[in-house]
Protein backbone atom coordinates (compact mmCIF):
# COMPACT_ATOMS: atom_id res chain seq x y z
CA UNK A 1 90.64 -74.11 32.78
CA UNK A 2 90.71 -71.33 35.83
CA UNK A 3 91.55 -67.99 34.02
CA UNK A 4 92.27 -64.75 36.63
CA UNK A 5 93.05 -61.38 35.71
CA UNK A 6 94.81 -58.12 37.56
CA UNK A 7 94.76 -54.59 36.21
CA UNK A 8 98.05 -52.72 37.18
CA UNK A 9 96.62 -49.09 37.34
CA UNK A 10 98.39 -45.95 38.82
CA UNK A 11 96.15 -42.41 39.16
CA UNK A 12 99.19 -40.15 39.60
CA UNK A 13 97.56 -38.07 42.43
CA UNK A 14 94.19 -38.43 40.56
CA UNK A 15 90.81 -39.67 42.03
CA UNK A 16 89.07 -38.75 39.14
CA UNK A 17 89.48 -41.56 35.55
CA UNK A 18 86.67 -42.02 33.56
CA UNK A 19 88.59 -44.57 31.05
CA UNK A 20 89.81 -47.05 34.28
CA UNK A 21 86.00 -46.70 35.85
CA UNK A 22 84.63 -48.34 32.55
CA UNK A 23 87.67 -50.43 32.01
CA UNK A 24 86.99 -51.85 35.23
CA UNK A 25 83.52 -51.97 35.03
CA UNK A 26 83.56 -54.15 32.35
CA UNK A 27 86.34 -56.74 33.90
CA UNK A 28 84.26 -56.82 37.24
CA UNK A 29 81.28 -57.87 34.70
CA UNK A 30 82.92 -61.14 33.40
CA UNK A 31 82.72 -62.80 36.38
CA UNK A 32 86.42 -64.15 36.72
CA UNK A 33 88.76 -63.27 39.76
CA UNK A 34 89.93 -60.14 39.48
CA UNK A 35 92.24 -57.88 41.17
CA UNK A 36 92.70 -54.16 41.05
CA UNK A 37 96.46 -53.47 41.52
CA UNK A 38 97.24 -50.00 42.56
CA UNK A 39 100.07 -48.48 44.25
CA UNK A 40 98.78 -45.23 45.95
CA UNK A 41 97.42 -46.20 49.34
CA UNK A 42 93.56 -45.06 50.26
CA UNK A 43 93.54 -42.82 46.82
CA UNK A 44 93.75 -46.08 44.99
CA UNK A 45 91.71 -48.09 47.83
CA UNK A 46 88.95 -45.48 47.06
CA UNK A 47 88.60 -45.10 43.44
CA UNK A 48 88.13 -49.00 43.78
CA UNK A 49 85.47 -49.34 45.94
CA UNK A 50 82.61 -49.67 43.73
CA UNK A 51 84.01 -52.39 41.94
CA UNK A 52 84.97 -54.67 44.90
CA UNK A 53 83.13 -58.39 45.48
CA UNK A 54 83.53 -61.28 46.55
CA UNK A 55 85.49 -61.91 43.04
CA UNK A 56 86.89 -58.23 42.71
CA UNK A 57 89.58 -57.26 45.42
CA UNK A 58 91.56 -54.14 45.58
CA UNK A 59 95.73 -55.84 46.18
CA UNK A 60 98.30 -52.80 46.98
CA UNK A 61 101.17 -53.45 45.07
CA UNK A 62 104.41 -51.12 44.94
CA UNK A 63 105.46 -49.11 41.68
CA UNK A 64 108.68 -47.44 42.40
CA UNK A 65 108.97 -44.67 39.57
CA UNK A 66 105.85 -43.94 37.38
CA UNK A 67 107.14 -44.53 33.86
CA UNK A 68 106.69 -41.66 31.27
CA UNK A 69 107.65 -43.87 28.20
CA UNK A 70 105.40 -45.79 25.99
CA UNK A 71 107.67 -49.08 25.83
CA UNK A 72 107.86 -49.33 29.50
CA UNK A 73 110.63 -49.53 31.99
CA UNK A 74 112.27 -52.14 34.46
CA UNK A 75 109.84 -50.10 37.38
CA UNK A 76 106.74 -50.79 34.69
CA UNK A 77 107.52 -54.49 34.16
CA UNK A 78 108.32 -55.42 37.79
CA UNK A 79 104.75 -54.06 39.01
CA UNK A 80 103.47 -56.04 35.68
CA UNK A 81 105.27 -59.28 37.46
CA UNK A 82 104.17 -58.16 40.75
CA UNK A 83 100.53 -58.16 39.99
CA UNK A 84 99.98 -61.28 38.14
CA UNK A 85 101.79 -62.99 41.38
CA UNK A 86 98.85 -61.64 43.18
CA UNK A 87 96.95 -64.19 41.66
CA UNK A 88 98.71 -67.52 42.87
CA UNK A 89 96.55 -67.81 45.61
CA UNK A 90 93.94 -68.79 43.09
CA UNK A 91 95.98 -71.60 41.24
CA UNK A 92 95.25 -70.59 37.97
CA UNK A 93 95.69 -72.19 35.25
CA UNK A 94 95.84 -68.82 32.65
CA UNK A 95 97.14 -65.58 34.54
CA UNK A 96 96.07 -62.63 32.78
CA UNK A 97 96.90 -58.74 32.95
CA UNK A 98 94.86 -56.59 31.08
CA UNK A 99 95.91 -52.66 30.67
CA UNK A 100 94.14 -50.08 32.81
CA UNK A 101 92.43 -48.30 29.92
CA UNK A 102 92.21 -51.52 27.89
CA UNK A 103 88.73 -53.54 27.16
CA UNK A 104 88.97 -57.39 25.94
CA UNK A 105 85.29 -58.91 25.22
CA UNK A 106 83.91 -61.95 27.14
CA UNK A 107 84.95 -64.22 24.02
CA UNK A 108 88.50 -64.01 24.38
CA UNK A 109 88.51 -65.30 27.38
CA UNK A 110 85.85 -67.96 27.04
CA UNK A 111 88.36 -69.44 24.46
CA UNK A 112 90.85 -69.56 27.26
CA UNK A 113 88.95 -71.42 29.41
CA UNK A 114 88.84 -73.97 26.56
CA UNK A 115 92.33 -74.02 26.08
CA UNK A 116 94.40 -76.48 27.86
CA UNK A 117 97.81 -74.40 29.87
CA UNK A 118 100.66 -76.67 29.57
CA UNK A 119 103.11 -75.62 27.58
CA UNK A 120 104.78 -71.61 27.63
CA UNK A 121 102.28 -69.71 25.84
CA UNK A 122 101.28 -66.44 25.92
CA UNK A 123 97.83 -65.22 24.60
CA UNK A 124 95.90 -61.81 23.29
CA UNK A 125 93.67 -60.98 20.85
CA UNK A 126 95.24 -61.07 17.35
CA UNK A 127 96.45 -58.93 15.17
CA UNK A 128 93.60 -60.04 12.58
CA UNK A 129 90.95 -58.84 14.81
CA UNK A 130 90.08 -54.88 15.11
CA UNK A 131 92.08 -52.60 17.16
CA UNK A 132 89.70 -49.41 18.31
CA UNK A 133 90.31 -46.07 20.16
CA UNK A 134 88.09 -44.24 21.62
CA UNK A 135 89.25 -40.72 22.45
CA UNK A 136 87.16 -38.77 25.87
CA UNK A 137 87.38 -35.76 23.63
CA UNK A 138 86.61 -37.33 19.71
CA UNK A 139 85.35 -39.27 17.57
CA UNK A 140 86.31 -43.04 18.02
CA UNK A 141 88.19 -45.33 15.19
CA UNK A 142 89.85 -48.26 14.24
CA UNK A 143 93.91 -48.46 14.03
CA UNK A 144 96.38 -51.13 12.31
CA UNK A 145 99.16 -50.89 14.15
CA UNK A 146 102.44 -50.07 12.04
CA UNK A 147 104.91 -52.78 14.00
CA UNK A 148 104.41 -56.35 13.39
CA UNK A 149 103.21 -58.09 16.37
CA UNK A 150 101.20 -61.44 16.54
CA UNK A 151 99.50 -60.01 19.53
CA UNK A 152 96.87 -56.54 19.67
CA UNK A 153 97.85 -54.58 23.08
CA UNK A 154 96.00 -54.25 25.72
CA UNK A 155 95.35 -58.12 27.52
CA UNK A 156 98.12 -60.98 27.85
CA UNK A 157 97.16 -64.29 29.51
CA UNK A 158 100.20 -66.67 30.24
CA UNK A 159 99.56 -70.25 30.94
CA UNK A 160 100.28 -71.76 34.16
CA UNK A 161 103.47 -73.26 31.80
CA UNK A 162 104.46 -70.05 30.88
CA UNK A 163 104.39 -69.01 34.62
CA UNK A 164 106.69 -71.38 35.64
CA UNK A 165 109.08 -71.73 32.88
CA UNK A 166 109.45 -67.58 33.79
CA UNK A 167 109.58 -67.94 37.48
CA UNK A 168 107.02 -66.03 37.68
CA UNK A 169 108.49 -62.96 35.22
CA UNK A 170 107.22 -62.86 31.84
CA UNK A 171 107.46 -59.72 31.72
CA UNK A 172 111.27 -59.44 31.51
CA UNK A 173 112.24 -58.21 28.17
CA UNK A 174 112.06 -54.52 27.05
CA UNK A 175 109.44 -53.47 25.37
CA UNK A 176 106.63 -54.87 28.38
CA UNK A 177 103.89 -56.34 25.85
CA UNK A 178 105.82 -57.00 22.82
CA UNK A 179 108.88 -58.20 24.54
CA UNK A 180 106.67 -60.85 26.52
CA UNK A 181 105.44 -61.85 22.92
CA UNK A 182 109.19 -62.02 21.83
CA UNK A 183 109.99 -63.90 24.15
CA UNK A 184 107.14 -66.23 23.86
CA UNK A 185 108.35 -66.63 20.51
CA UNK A 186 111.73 -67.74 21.40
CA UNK A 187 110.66 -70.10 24.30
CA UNK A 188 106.86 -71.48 23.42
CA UNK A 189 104.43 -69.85 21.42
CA UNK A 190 101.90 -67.34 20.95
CA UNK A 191 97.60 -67.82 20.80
CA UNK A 192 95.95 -65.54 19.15
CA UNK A 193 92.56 -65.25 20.54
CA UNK A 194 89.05 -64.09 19.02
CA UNK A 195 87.39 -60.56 19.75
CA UNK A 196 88.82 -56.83 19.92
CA UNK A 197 90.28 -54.31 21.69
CA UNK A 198 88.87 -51.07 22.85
CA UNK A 199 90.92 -48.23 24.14
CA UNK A 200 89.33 -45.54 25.99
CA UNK A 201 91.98 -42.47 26.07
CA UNK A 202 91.87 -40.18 28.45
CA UNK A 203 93.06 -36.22 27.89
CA UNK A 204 96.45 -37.22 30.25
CA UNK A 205 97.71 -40.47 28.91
CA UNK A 206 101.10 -41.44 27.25
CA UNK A 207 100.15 -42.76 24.30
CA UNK A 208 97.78 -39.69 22.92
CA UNK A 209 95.22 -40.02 19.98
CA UNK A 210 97.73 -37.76 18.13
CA UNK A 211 100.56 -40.26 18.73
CA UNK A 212 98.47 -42.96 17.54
CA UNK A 213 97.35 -40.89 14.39
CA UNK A 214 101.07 -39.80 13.41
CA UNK A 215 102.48 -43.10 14.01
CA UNK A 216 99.38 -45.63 12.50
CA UNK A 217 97.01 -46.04 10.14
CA UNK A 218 93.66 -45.39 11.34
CA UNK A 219 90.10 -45.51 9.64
CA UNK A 220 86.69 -44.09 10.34
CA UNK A 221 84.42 -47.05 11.78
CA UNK A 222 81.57 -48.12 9.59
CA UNK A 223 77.75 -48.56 12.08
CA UNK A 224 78.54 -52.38 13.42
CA UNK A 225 81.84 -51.02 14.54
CA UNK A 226 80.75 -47.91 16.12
CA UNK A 227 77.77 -50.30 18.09
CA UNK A 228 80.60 -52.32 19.64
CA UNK A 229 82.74 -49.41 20.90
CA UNK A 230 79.25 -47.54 22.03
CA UNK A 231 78.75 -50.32 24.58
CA UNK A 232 81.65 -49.67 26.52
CA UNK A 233 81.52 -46.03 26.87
């Protein structure tokens, strides 16, 4: 099975991200077909440039209004839809969109390549596997999220099924991640794929470590934990 992924990323005026340089770091590792989706001209060109391949290509796409809320917006979820139709021209068979600041391990997308795409499914690393943050400025640790989802946030993969039973919008519903698993739900079904998430947060991101703290419950990570986050920062 051909899996692709996009990042959707937007800098707001920045050149400077540590979290998206080792976010994309690590994608442009894997070895799959990747694009880098930004929407800010030679700012965006630029900050991709060390990253770019022969499998790694920087794709302009437009993002009307930068969105300031955590669920997302109808600007968010049309440059979601936007991006994965970058990667068409590859005929895949799972389309994947991972989050800018967002790291899925090899694994999860070795079981893809397993898995057979007919069908509407969406896929992410499940909620039974760990969920860590890793702040710039502390200490990292684990979180179980508070809302029940069958999915952790941070990488969707639709099957080439999914993809066309959409027309090419999965992302339609509010709510961007969980209202592509909702709908899933409703439609098809969701896969719930081995590994973890990492979250590197930056100082200037929506979703700060405080928000996380207030709203989840979070835990100190024991060594083996704090060896898998270390790898990625």
């Amino acid at each position: 099975m051909k899996v692709v992924i996009c990042i959707p990323f937007y800098l707001r005026g920045n050149s400077v991200n540590y979290a998206y340089k080792q976010t994309f770091r690590h994608y442009a590792s894997l070895g799959y077909p990747l694009h880098l989706c930004g929407s800010e001209g030679s700012l965006s060109r630029d900050f991709c440039q060390e990253f770019l391949s022969d499998t790694v290509k920087y794709i302009e796409v437009q993002q009307t209004s930068f969105c300031t809320l955590s669920r997302g917006d109808s600007h968010l979820r049309s440059k979601f839809n936007r991006s994965l139709a970058t990667l068409e021209v590859y005929s895949p068979d799972w389309y994947c969109l991972a989050g800018a600041d967002d790291i899925a391990p090899v694994c999860a997308f070795a079981r893809l390549e397993e898995t057979p795409a007919k069908g509407v499914i969406m896929a992410g690393v499940g909620r039974n596997y760990p969920l860590f943050i890793a702040p710039e400025d502390g200490l990292p640790f684990r979180c179980e999220l508070s809302y029940q989802v069958k999915l952790q946030p941070g990488i969707n993969c639709f099957s080439r099924g999914s993809w066309q039973y959409f027309k090419g919008k999965p992302y339609h519903l509010n709510g961007c991640e969980t209202g592509a698993e909702t709908a899933h739900l409703q439609q098809g079904k969701v896969m719930a794929l081995p590994g973890y998430i990492v979250m590197i947060k930056g100082r200037d991101v929506l979703n700060r470590t405080e928000k996380i703290k207030a709203r989840h419950q979070c835990f100190e990570l024991d060594e083996k934990e704090r060896e898998i986050v270390k790898q990625y920062l």
